[in-house]
N, C-alpha and C. Protein backbone atom coordinates (compact mmCIF):
# COMPACT_ATOMS: atom_id res chain seq x y z
N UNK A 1 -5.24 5.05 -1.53
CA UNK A 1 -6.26 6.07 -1.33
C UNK A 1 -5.59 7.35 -0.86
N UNK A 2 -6.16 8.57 -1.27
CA UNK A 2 -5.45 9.84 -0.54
C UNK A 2 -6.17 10.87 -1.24
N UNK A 3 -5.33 11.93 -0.46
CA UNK A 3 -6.11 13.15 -0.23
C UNK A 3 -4.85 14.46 -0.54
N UNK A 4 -4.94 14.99 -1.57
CA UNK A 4 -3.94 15.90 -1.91
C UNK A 4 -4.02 16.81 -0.83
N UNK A 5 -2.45 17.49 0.19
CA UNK A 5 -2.26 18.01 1.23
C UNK A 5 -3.07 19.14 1.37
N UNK A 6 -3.14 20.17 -0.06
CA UNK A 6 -4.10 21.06 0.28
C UNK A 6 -5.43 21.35 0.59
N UNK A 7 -6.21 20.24 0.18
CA UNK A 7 -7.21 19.47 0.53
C UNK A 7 -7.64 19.21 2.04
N UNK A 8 -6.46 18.77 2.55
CA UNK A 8 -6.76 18.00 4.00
C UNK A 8 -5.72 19.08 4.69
N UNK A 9 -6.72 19.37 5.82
CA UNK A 9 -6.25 20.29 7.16
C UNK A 9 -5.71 19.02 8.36
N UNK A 10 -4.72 18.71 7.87
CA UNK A 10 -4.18 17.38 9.02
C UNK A 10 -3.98 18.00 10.64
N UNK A 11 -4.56 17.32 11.83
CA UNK A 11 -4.57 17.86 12.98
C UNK A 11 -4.16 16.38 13.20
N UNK A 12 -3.59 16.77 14.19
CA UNK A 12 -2.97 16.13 15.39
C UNK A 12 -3.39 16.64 16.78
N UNK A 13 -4.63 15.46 17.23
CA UNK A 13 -5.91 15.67 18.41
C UNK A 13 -4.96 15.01 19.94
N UNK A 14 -4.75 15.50 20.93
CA UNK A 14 -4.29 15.01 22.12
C UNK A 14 -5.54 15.00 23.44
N UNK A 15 -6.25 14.41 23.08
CA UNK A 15 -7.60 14.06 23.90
C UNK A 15 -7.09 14.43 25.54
N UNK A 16 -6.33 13.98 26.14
CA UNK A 16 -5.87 13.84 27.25
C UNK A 16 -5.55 15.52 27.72
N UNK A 17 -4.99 16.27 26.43
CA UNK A 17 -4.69 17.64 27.08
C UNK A 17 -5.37 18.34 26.60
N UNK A 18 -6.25 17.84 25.48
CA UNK A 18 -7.16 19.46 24.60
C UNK A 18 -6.22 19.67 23.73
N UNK A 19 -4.94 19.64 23.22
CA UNK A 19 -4.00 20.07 22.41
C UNK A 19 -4.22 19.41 21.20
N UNK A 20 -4.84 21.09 20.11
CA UNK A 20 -5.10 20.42 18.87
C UNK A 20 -3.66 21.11 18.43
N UNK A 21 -3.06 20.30 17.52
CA UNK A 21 -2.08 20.89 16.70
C UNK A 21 -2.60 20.78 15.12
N UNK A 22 -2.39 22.20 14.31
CA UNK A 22 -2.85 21.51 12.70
C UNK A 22 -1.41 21.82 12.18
N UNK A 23 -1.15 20.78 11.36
CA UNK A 23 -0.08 20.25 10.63
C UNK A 23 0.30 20.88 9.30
N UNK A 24 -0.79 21.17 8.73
CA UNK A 24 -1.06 22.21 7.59
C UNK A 24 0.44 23.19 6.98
N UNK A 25 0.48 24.05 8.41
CA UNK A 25 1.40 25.09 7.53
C UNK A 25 2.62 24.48 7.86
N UNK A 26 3.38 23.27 8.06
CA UNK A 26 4.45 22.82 8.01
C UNK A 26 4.76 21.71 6.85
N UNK A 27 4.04 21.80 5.60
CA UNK A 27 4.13 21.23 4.69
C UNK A 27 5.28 21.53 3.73
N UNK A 28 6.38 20.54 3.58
CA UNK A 28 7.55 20.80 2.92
C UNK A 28 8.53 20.91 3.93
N UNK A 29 8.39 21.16 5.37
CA UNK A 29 9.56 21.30 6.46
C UNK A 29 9.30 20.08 7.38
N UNK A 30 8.88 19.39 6.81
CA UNK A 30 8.61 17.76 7.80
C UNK A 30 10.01 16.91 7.18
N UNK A 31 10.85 16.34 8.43
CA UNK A 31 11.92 15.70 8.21
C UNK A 31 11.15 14.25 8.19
N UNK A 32 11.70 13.46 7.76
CA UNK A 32 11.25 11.62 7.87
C UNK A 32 10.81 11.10 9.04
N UNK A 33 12.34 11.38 9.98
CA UNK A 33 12.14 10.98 11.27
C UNK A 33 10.88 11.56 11.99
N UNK A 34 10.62 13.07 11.52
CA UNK A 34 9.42 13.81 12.60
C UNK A 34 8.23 12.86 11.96
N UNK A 35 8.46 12.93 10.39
CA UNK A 35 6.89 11.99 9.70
C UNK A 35 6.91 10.41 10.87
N UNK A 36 7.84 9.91 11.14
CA UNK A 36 8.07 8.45 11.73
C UNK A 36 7.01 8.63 12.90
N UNK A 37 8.02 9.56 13.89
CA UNK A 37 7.34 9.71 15.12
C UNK A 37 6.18 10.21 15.22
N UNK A 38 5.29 11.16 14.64
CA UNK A 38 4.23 11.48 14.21
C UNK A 38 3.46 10.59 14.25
N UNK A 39 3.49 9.42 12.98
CA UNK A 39 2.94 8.55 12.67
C UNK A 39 2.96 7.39 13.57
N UNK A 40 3.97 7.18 14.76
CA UNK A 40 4.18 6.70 15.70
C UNK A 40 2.95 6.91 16.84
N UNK A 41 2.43 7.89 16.79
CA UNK A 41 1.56 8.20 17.84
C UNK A 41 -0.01 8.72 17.03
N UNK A 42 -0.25 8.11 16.11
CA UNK A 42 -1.66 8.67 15.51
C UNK A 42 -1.99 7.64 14.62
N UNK A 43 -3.44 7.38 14.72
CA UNK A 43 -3.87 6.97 14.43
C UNK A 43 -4.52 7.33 12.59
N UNK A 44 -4.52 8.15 12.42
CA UNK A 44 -4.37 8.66 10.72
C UNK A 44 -3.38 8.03 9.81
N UNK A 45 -4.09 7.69 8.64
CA UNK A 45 -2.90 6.72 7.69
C UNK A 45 -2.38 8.32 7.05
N UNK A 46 -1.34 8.19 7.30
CA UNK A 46 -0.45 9.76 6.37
C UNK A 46 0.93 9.25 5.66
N UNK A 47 0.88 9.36 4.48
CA UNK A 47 2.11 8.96 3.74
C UNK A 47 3.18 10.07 3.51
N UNK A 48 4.09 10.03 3.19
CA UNK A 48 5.23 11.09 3.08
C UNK A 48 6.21 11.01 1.66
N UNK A 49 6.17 12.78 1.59
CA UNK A 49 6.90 12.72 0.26
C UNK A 49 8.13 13.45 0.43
N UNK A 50 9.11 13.59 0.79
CA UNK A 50 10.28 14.99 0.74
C UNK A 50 10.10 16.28 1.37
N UNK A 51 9.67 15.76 2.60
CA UNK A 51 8.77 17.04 3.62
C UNK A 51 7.13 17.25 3.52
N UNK A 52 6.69 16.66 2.48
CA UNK A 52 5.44 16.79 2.78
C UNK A 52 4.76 15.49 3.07
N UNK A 53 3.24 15.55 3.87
CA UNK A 53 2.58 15.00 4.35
C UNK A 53 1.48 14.36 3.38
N UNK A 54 1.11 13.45 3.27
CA UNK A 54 0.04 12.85 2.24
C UNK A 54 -1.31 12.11 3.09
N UNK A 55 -1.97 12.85 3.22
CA UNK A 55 -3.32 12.36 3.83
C UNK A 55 -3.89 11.32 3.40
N UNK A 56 -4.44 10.06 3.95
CA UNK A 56 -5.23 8.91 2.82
C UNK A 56 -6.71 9.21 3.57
N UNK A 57 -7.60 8.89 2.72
CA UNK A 57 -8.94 8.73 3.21
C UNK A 57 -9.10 7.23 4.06
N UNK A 58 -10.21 7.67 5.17
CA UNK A 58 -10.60 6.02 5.78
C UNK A 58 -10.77 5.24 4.82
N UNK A 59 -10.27 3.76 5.30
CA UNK A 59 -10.97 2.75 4.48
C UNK A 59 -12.27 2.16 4.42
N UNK A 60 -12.95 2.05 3.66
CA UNK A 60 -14.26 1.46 3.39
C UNK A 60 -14.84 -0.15 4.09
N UNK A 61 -15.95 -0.31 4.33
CA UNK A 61 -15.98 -1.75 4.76
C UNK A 61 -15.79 -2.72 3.38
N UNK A 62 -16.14 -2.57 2.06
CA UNK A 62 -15.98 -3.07 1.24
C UNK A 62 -14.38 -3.34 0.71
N UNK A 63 -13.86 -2.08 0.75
CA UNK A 63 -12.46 -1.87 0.60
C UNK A 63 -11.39 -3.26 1.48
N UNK A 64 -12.19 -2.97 3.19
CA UNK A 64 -11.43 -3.76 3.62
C UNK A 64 -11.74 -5.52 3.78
N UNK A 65 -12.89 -5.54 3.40
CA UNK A 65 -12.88 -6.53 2.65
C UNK A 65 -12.53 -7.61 1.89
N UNK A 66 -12.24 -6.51 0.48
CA UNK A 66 -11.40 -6.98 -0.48
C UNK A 66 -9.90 -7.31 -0.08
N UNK A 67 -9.24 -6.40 0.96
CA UNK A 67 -8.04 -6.78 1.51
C UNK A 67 -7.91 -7.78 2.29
N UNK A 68 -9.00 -8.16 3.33
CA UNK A 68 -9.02 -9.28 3.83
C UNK A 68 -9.08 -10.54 3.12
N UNK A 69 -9.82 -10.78 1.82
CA UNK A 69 -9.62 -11.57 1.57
C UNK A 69 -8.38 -11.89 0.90
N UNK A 70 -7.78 -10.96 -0.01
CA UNK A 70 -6.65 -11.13 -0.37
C UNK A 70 -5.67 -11.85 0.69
N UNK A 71 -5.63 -10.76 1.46
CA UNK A 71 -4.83 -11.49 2.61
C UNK A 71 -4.74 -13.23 3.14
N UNK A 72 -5.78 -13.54 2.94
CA UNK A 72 -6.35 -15.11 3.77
C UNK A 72 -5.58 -15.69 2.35
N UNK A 73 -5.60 -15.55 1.05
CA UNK A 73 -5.07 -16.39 0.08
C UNK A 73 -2.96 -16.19 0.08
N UNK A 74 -3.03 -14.73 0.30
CA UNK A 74 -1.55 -14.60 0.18
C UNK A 74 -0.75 -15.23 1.28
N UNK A 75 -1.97 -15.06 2.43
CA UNK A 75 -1.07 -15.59 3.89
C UNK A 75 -1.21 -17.18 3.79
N UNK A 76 -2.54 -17.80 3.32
CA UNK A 76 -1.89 -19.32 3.22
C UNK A 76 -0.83 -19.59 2.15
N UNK A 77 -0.50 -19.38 1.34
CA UNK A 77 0.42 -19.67 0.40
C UNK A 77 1.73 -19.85 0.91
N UNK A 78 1.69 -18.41 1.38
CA UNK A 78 2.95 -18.09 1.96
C UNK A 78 3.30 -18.53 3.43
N UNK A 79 2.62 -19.40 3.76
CA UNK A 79 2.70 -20.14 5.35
C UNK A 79 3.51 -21.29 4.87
N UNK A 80 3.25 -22.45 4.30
CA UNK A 80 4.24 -23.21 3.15
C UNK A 80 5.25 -22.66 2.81
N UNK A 81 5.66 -21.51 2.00
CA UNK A 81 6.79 -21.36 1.49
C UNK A 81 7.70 -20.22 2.78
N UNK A 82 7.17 -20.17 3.45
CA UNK A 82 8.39 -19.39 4.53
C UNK A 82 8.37 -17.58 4.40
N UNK A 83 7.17 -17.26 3.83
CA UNK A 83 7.32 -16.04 3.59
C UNK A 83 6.14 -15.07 4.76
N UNK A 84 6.00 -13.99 4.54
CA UNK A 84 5.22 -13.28 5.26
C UNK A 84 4.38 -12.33 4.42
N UNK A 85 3.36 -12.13 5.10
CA UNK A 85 2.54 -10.94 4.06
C UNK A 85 2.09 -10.01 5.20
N UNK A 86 1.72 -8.53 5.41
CA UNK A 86 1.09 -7.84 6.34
C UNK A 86 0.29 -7.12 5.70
N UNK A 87 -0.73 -5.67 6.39
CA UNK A 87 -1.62 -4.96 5.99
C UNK A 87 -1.30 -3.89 6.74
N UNK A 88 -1.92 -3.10 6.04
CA UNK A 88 -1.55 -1.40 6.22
C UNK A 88 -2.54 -1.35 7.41
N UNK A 89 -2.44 -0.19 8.69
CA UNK A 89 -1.14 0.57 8.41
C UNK A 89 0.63 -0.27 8.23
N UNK A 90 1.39 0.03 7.57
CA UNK A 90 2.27 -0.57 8.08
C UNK A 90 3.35 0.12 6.99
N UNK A 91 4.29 1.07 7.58
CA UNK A 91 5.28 2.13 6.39
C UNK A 91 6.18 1.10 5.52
N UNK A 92 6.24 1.46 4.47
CA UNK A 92 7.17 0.99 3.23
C UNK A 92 8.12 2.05 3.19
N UNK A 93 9.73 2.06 3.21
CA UNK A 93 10.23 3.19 2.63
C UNK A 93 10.17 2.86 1.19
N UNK A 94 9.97 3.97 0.19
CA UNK A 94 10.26 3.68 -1.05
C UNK A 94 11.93 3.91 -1.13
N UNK A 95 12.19 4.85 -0.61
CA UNK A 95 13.59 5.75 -0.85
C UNK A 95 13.92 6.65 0.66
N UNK A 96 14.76 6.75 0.96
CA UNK A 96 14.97 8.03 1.94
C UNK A 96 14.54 9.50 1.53
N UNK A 97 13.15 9.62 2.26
CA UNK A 97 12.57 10.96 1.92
C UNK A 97 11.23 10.41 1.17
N UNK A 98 10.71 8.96 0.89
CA UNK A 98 9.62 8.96 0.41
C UNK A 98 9.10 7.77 1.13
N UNK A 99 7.74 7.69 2.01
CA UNK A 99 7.08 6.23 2.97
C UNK A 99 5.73 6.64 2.16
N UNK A 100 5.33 5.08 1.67
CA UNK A 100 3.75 4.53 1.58
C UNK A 100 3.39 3.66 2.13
N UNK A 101 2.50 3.67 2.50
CA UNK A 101 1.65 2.36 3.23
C UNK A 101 0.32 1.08 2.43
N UNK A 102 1.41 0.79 1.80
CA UNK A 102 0.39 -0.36 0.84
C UNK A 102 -0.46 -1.33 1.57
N UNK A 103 -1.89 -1.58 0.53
CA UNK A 103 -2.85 -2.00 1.61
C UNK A 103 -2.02 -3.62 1.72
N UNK A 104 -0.89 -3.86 0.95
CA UNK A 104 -0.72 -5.38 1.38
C UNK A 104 0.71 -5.55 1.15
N UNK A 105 1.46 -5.76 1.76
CA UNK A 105 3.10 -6.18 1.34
C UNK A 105 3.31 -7.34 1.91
N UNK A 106 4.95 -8.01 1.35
CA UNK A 106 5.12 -9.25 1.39
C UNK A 106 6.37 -9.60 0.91
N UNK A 107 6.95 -10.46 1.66
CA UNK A 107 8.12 -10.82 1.38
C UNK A 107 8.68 -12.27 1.72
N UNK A 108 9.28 -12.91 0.72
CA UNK A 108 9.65 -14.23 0.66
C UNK A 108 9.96 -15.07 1.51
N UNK A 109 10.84 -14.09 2.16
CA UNK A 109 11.29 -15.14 3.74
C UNK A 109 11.03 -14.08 4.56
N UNK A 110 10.51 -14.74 5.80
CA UNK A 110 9.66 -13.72 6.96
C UNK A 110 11.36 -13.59 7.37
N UNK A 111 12.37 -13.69 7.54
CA UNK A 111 13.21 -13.22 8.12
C UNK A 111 14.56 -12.34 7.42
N UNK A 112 13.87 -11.59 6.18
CA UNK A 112 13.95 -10.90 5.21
C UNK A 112 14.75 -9.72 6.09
N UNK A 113 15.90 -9.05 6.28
CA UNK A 113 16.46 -7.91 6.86
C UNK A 113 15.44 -6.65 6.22
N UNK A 114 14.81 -6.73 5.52
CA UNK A 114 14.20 -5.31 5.18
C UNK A 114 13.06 -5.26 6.08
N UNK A 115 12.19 -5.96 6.23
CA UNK A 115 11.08 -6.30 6.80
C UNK A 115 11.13 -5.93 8.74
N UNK A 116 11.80 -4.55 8.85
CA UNK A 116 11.73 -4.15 9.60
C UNK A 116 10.91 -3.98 10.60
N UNK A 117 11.00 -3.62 12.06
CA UNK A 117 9.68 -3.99 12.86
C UNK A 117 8.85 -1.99 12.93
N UNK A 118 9.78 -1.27 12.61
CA UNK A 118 8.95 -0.29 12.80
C UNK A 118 8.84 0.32 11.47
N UNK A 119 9.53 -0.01 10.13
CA UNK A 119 8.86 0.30 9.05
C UNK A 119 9.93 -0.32 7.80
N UNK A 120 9.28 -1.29 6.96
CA UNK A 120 10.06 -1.63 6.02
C UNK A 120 11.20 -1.07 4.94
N UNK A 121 12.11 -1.67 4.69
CA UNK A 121 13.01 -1.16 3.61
C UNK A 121 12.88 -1.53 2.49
N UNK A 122 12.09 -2.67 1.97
CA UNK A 122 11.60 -2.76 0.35
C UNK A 122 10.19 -4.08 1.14
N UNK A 123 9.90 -4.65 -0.19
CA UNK A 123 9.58 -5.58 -0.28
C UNK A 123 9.50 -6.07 -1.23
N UNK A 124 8.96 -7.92 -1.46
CA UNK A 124 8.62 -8.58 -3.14
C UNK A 124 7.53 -8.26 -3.59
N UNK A 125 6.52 -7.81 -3.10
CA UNK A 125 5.10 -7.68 -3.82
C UNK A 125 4.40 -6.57 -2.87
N UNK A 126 3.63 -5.83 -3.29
CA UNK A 126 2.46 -4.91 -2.56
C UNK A 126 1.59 -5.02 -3.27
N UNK A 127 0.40 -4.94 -2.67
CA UNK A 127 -1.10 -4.66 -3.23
C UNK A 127 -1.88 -3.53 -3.23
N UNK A 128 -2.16 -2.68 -3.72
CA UNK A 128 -3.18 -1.39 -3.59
C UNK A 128 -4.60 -1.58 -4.19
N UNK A 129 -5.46 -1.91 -3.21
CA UNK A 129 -6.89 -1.60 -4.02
C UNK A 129 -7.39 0.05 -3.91
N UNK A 130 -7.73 -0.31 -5.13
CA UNK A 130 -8.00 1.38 -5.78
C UNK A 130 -9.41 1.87 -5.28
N UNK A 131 -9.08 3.31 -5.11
CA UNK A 131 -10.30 4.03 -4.12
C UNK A 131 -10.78 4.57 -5.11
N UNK A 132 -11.67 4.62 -5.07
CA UNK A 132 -12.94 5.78 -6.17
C UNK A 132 -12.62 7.16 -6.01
N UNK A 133 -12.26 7.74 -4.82
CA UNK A 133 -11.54 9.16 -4.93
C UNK A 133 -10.86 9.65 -5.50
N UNK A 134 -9.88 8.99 -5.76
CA UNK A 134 -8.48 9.22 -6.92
C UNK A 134 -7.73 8.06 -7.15
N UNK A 135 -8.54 6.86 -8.30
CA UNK A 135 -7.94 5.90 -8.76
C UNK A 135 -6.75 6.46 -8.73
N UNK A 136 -6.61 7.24 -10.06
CA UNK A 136 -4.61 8.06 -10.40
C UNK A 136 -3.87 7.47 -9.57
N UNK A 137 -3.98 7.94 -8.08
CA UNK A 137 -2.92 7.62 -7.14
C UNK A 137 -2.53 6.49 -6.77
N UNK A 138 -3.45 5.10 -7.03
CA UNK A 138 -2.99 3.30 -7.13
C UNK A 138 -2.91 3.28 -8.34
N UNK A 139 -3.10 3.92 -9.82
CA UNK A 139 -3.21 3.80 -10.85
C UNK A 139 -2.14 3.99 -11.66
N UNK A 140 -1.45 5.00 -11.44
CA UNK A 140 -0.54 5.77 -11.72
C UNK A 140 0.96 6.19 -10.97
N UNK A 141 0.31 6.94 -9.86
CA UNK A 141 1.53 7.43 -9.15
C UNK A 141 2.26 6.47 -8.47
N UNK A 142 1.36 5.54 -7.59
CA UNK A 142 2.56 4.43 -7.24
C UNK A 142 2.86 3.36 -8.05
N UNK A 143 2.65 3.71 -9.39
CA UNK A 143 2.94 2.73 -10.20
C UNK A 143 4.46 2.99 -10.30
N UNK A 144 4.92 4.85 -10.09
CA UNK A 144 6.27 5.05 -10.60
C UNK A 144 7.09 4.79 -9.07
N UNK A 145 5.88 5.25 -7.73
CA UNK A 145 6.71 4.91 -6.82
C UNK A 145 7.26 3.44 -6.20
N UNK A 146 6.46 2.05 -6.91
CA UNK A 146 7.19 0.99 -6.25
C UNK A 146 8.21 0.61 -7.25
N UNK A 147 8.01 1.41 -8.75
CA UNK A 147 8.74 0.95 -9.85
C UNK A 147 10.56 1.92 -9.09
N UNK A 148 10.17 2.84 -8.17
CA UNK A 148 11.39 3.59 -8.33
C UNK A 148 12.33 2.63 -6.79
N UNK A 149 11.39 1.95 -5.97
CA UNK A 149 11.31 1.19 -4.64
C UNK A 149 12.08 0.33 -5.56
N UNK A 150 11.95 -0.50 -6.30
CA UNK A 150 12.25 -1.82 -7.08
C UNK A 150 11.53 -3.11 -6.34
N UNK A 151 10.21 -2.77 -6.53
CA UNK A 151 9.42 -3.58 -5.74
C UNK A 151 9.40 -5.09 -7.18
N UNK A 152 9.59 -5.93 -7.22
CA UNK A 152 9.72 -6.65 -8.37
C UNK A 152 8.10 -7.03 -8.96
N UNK A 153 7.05 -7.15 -7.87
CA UNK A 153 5.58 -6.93 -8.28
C UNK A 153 4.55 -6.67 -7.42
N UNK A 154 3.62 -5.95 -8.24
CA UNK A 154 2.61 -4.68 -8.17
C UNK A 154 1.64 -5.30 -8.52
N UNK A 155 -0.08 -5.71 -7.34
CA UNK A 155 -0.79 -5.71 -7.85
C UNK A 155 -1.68 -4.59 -7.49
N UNK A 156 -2.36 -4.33 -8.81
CA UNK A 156 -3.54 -3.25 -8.65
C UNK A 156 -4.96 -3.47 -8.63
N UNK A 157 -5.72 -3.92 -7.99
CA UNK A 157 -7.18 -3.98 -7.27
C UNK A 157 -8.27 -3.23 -7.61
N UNK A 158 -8.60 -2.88 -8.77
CA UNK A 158 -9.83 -2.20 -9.13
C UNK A 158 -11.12 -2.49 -9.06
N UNK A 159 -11.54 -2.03 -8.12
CA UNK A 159 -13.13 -2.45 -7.77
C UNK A 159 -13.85 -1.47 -9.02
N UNK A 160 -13.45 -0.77 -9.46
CA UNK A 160 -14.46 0.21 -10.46
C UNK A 160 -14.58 -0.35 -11.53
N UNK A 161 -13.26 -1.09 -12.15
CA UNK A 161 -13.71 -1.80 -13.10
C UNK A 161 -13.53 -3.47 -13.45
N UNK A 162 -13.11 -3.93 -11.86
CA UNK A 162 -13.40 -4.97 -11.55
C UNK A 162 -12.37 -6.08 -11.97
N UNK A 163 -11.16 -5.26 -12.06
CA UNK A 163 -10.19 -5.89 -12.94
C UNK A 163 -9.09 -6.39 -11.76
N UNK A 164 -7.42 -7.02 -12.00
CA UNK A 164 -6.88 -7.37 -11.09
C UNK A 164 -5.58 -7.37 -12.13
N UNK A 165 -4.58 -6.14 -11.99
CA UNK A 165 -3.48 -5.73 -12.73
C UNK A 165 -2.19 -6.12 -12.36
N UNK A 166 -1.37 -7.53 -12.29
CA UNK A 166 -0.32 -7.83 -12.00
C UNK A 166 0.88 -6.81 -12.97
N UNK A 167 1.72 -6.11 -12.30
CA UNK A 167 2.87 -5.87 -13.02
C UNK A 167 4.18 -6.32 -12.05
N UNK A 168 5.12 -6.29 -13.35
CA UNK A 168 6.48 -6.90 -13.06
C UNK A 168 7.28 -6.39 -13.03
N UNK A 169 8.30 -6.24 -12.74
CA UNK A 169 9.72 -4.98 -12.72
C UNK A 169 10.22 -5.58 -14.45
N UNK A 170 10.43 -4.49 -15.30
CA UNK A 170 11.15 -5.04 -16.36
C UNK A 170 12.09 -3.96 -16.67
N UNK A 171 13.73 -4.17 -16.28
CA UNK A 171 14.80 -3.34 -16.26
C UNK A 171 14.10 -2.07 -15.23
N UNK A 172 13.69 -0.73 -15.12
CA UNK A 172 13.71 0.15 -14.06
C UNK A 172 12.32 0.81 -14.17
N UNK A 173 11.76 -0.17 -14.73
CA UNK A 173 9.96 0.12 -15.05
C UNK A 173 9.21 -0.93 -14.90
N UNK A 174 7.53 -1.22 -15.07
CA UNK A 174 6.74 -2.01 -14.96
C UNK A 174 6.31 -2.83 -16.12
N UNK A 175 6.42 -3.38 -16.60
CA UNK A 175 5.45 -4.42 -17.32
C UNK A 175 4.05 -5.33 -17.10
N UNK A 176 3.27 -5.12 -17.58
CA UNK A 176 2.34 -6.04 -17.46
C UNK A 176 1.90 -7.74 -17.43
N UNK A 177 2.04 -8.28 -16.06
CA UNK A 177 2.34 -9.51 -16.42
C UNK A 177 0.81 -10.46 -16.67
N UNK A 178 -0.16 -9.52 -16.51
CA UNK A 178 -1.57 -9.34 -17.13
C UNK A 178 -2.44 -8.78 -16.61
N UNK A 179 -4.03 -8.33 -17.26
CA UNK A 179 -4.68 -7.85 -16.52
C UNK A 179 -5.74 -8.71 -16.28
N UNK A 180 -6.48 -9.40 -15.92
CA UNK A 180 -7.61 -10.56 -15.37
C UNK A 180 -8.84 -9.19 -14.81
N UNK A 181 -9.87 -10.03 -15.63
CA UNK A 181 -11.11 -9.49 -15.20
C UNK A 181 -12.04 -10.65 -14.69
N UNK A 182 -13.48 -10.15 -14.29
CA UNK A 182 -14.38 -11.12 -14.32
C UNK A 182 -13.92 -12.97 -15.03
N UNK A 183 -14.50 -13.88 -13.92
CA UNK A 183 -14.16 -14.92 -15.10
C UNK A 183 -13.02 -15.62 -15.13
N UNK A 184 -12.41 -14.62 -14.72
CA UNK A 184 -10.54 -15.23 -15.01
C UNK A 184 -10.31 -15.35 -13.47
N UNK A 185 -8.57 -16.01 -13.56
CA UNK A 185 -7.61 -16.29 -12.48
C UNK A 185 -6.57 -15.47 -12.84
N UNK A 186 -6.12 -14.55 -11.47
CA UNK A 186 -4.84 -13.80 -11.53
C UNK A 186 -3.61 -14.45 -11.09
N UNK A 187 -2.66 -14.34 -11.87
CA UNK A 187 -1.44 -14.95 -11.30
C UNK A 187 -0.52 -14.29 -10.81
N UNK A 188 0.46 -14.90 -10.40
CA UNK A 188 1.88 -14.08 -10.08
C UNK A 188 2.86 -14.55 -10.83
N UNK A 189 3.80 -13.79 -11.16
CA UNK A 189 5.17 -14.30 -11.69
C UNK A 189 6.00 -14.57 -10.72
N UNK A 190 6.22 -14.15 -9.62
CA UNK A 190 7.13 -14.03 -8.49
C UNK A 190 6.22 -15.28 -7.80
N UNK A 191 5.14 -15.66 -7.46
CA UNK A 191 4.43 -16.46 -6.38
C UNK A 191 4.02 -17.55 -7.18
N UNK A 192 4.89 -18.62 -8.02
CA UNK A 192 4.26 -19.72 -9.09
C UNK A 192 3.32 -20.56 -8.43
N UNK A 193 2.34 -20.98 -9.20
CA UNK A 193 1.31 -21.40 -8.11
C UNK A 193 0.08 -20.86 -7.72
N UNK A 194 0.36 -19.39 -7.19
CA UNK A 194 -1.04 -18.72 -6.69
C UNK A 194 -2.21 -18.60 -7.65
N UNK A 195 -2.56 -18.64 -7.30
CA UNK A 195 -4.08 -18.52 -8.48
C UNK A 195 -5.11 -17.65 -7.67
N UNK A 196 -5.95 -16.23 -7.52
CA UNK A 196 -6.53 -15.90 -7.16
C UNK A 196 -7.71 -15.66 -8.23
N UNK A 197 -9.18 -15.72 -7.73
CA UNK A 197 -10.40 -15.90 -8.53
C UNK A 197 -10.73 -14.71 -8.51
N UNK A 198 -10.63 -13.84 -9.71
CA UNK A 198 -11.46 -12.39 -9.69
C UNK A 198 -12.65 -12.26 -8.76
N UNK A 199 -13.67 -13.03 -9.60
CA UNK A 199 -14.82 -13.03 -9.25
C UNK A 199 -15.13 -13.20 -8.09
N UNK A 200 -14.59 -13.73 -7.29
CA UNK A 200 -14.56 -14.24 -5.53
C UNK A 200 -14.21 -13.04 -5.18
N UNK A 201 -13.06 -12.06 -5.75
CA UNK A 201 -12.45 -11.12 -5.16
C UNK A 201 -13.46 -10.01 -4.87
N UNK A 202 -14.32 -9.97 -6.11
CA UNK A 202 -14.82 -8.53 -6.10
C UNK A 202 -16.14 -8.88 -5.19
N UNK A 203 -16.90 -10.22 -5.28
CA UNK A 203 -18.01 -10.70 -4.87
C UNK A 203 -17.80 -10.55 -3.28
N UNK A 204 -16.77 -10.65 -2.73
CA UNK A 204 -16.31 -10.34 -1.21
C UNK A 204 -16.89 -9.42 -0.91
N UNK A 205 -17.20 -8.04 -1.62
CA UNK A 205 -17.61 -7.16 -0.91
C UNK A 205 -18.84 -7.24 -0.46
């Protein structure tokens, strides 16, 4: 979900002193580390691109929802096989100079060296359910950013059209390892075994 920077007047509220700061005209001169610490102390989901700031919209009760349940299927699976799954907020680096916060990441063995405690260095799988504001941005744009991460798979969560888009890393791009609608079971290539029920998925909300 997000909010193109010019769009959003990002403030940074300090209740305790009255100190509003707006973030606005320092777009493009934000180092990583300042995005870290920033994001260290606020409660706003804000993603980062090469100095600039990426606003996301709140999440929805339906939205989170759908993540919860995801979650309850990825986290039993992966309680058996030794792995871990979390939920946003929670930073992904894609690259040095680029952090997203996918609504779901996960990785094989919970004691994975990337799986950092204050913000990850890759992972095996993320999830993005797509916001009605600007599908594009789970649709599209982080399609190139976990493809450039080398995230090995991508699922995409469309409540609009109700679908559930596994892709796969194939050489330094994505492939489709299917798309499941209504009716159907989504799989994983990376997670043999999982079986998630569309219809349960979207009916959650």
């Amino acid at each position: 979900m997000g909010i193109d920077a010019p769009d959003l007047e990002l403030k940074l509220v300090r209740r305790s002193t009255g100190v509003e700061l707006t973030l606005l005209p320092l777009q493009g001169m934000w180092t990583e580390e300042q995005y870290l610490k920033l994001t260290d102390q606020t409660n706003h989901l804000i993603e980062f691109t090469d100095g600039y700031l990426e606003g996301l919209t709140m999440p929805t009760r339906s939205h989170q929802r759908i993540v919860a349940h995801l979650y309850g299927l990825f986290a039993a699976f992966l309680r058996l096989a030794g792995g871990e799954v979390l939920f946003a907020p929670l930073r992904l680096q894609v690259r040095p100079g680029k952090q997203r916060e996918p609504d779901l990441l996960l990785v094989l063995d919970r004691d994975d060296p990337r799986s950092q405690d204050r913000f990850w260095l890759g992972a095996d799988l993320v999830v993005e359910v797509v916001s009605a504001d600007d599908p594009e941005r789970d649709t599209v744009e982080k399609v190139a950013d976990y493809a450039e991460a080398r995230i090995p798979e991508y699922w995409i969560v469309n409540p609009i059209d109700e679908t559930i888009t596994v892709l796969v890393m194939a050489g330094t791009t994505y492939t489709a390892h299917g798309i499941f609608g209504r009716g159907e079971t989504a799989t994983s290539r990376l997670l043999g075994g999982l079986a998630v029920d569309v219809s349960a998925t979207f009916d959650t909300r």
